[in-house]
Protein backbone atom coordinates (compact mmCIF):
# COMPACT_ATOMS: atom_id res chain seq x y z
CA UNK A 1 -89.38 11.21 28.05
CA UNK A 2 -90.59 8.66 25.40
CA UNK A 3 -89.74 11.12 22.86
CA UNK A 4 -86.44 11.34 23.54
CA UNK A 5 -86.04 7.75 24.08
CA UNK A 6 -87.81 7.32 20.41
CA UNK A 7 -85.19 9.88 19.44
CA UNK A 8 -81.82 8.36 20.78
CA UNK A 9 -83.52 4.78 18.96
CA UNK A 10 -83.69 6.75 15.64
CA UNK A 11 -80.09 8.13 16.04
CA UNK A 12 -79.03 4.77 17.17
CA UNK A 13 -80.24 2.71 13.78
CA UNK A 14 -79.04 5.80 11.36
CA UNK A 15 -75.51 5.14 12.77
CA UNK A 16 -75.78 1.38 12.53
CA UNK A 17 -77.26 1.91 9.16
CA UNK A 18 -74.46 4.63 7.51
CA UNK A 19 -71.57 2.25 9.80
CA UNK A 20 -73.21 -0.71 8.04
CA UNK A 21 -72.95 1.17 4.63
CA UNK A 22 -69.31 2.46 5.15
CA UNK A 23 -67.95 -1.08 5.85
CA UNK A 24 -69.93 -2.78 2.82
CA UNK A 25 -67.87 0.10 0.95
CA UNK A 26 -65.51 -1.40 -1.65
CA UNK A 27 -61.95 -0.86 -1.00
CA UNK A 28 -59.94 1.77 -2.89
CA UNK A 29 -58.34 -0.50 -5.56
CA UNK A 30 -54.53 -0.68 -5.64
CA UNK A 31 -52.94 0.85 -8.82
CA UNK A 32 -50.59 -1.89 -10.67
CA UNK A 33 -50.32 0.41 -13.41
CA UNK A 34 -48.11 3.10 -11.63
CA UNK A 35 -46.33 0.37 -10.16
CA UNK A 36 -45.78 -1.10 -13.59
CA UNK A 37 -44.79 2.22 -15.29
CA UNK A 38 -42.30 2.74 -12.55
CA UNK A 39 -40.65 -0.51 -13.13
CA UNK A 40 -40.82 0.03 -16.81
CA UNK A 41 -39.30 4.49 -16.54
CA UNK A 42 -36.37 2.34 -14.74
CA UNK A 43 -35.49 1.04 -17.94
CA UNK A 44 -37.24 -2.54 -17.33
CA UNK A 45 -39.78 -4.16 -19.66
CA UNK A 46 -43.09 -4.92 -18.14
CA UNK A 47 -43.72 -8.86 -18.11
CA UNK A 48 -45.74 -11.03 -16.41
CA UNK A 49 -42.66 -11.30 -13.54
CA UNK A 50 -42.83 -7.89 -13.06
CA UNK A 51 -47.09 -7.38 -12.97
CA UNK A 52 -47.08 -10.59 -10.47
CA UNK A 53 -44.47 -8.65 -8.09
CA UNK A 54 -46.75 -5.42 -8.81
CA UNK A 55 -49.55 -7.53 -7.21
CA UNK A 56 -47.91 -8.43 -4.25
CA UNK A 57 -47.37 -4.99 -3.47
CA UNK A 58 -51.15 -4.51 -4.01
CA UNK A 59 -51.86 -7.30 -1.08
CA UNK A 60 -49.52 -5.37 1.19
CA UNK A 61 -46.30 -7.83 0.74
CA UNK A 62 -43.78 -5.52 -0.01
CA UNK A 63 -40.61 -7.09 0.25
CA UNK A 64 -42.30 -9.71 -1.34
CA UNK A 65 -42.87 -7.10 -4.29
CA UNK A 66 -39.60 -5.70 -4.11
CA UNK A 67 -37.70 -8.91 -4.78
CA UNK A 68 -39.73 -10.32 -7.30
CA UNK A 69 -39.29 -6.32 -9.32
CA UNK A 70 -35.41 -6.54 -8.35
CA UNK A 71 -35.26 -10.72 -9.77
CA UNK A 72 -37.24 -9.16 -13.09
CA UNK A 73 -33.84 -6.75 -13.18
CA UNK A 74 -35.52 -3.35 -11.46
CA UNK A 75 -32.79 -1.48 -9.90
CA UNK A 76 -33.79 -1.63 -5.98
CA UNK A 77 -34.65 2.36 -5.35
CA UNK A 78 -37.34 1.84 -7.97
CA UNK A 79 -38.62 -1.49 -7.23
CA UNK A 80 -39.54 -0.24 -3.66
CA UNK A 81 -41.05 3.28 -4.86
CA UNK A 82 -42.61 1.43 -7.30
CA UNK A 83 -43.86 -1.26 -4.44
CA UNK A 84 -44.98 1.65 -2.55
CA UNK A 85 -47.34 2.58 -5.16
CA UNK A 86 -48.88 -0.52 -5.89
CA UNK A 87 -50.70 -0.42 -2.61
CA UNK A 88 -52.15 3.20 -3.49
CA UNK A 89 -55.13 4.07 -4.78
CA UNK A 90 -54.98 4.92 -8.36
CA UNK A 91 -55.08 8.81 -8.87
């Protein structure tokens, strides 16, 4: 009995100890460069206006992202694929 109590204590602090380790994990970074490449194959140079709106898309505010890529003159299809990947990881 006390081994399997000194067993299921053992399992207990691994799984504390990997959970522990899997939320310290750094988040997958967002990839501003395929957002800004997207804005820029749409036949829009890549300013500041247009890495700013990127960004936004990064923090998850994509309508946010899309207007500030349509107000830097992306066309609207592309601003919001190129929204979309601003919040993916880079590949």
């Amino acid at each position: 009995m006390r081994r399997s109590v000194r067993t299921a204590g053992v399992l207990t602090g691994l799984v504390l100890t990997l959970g522990g380790i899997a939320a310290a994990a750094p988040t997958a970074p967002a990839d501003i460069p395929a957002c800004t490449q997207t804005a820029a194959q749409a036949g829009t140079e890549t300013t500041d206006a247009v890495t700013a709106a990127c960004r936004r898309g990064v923090v998850g505010d994509l309508q946010g992202c899309v207007t500030g890529l349509t107000e830097a003159g992306v066309p609207g299809g592309a601003a919001t694929g190129a929204c979309r990947l601003a919040a993916h990881e880079p590949r």
